[in-house]
Protein backbone atom coordinates (compact mmCIF):
# COMPACT_ATOMS: atom_id res chain seq x y z
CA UNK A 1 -25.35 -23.39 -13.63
CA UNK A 2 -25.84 -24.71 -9.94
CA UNK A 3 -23.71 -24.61 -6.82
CA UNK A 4 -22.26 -26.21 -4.29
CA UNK A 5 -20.06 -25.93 -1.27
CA UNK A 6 -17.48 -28.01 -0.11
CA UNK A 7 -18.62 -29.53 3.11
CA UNK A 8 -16.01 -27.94 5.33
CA UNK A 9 -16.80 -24.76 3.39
CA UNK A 10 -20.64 -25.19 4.42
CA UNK A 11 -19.32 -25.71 8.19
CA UNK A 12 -17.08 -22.40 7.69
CA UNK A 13 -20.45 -20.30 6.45
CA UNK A 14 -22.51 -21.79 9.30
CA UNK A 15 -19.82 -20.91 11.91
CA UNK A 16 -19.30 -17.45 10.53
CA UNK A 17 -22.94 -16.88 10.85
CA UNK A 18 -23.42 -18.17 13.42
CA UNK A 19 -20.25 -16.25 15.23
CA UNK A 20 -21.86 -13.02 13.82
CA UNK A 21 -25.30 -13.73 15.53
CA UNK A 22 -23.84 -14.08 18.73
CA UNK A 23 -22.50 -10.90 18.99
CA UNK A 24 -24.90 -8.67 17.00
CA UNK A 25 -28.36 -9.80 16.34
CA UNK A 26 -29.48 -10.01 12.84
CA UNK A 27 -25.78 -10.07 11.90
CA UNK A 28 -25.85 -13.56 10.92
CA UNK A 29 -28.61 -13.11 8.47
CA UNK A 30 -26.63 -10.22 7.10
CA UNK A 31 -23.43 -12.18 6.42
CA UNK A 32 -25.42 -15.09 5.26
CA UNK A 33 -27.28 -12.75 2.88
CA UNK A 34 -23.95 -11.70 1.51
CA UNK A 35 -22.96 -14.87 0.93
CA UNK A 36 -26.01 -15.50 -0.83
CA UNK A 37 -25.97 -12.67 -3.03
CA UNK A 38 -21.91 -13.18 -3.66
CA UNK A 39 -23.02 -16.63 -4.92
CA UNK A 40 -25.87 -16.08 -7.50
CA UNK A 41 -23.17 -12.89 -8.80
CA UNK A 42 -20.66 -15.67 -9.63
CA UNK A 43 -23.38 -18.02 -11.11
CA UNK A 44 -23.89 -15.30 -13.25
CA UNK A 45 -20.63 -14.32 -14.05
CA UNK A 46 -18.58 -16.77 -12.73
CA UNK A 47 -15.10 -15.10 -14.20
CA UNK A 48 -15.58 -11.97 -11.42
CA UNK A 49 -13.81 -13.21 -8.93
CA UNK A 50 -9.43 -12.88 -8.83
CA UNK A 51 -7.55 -16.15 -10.33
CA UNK A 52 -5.45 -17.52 -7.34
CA UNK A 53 -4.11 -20.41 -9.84
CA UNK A 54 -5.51 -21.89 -13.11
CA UNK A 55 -8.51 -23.75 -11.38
CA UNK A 56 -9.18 -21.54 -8.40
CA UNK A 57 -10.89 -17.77 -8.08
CA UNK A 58 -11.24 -16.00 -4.78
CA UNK A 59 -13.90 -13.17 -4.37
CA UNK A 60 -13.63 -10.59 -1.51
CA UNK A 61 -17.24 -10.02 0.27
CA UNK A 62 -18.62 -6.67 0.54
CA UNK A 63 -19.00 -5.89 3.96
CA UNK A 64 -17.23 -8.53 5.71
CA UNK A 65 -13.69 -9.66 5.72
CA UNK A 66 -14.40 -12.89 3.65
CA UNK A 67 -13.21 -14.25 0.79
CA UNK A 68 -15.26 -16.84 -1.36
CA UNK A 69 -12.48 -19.35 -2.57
CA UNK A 70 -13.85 -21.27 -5.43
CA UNK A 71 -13.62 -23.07 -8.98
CA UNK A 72 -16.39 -23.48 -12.03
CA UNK A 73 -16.79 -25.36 -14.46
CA UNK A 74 -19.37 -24.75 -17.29
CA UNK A 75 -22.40 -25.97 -15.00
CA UNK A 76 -20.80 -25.83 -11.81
CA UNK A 77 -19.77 -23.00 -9.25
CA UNK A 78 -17.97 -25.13 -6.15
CA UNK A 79 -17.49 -23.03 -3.01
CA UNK A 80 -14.18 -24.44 -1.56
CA UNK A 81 -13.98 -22.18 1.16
CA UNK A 82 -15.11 -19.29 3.00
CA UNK A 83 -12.37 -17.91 4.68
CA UNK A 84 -11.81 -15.07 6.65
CA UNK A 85 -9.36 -12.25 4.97
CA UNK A 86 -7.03 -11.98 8.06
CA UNK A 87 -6.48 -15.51 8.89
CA UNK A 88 -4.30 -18.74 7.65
CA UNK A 89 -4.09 -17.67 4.04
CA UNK A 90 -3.65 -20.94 1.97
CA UNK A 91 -5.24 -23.36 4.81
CA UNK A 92 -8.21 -24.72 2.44
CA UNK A 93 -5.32 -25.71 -0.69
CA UNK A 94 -5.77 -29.45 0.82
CA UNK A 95 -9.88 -29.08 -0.03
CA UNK A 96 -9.34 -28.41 -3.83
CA UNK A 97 -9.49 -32.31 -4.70
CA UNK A 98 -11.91 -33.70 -2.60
């Protein structure tokens, strides 16, 4: 299985990490480890994260207050969002087609 990310959810990873660097160094690198490791999880067993609908998971990160939103197919794990726990809940719904 490979994976991808939505491009707006790429652009929400790089501004997380990004946010995180700024205020703590080697944050960043931390959150975009977790990320990382979140990601080959679900390649592995893709099924972990919480159904939101029939086509759509979301999995909580460990340390941070980010969810993973995304969907799979049998060879592919799409990232559709990485949004922060706390903040416009639903806001990435329009991604899900594109």
């Amino acid at each position: 299985m490979r994976y991808e990310f939505h491009p707006e959810a790429e652009q929400e990873f790089v501004e997380a990490a990004a946010y995180y660097e700024r205020n703590v160094r080697g944050l960043g690198e931390r959150f975009g480890s977790e990320v990382r490791h979140a990601i080959e999880r679900l390649l592995e067993y893709p099924e972990l994260g919480s159904p939101i609908d029939a086509d759509l998971r979301r999995l909580l990160l460990t340390r941070f207050p980010y969810f993973l939103i995304y969907s799979f197919t049998a060879d592919l794990l799409r990232v559709v969002a990485v949004a922060h726990a706390r903040r416009r809940p639903g806001y990435w719904r329009t991604r899900v087609n594109r």
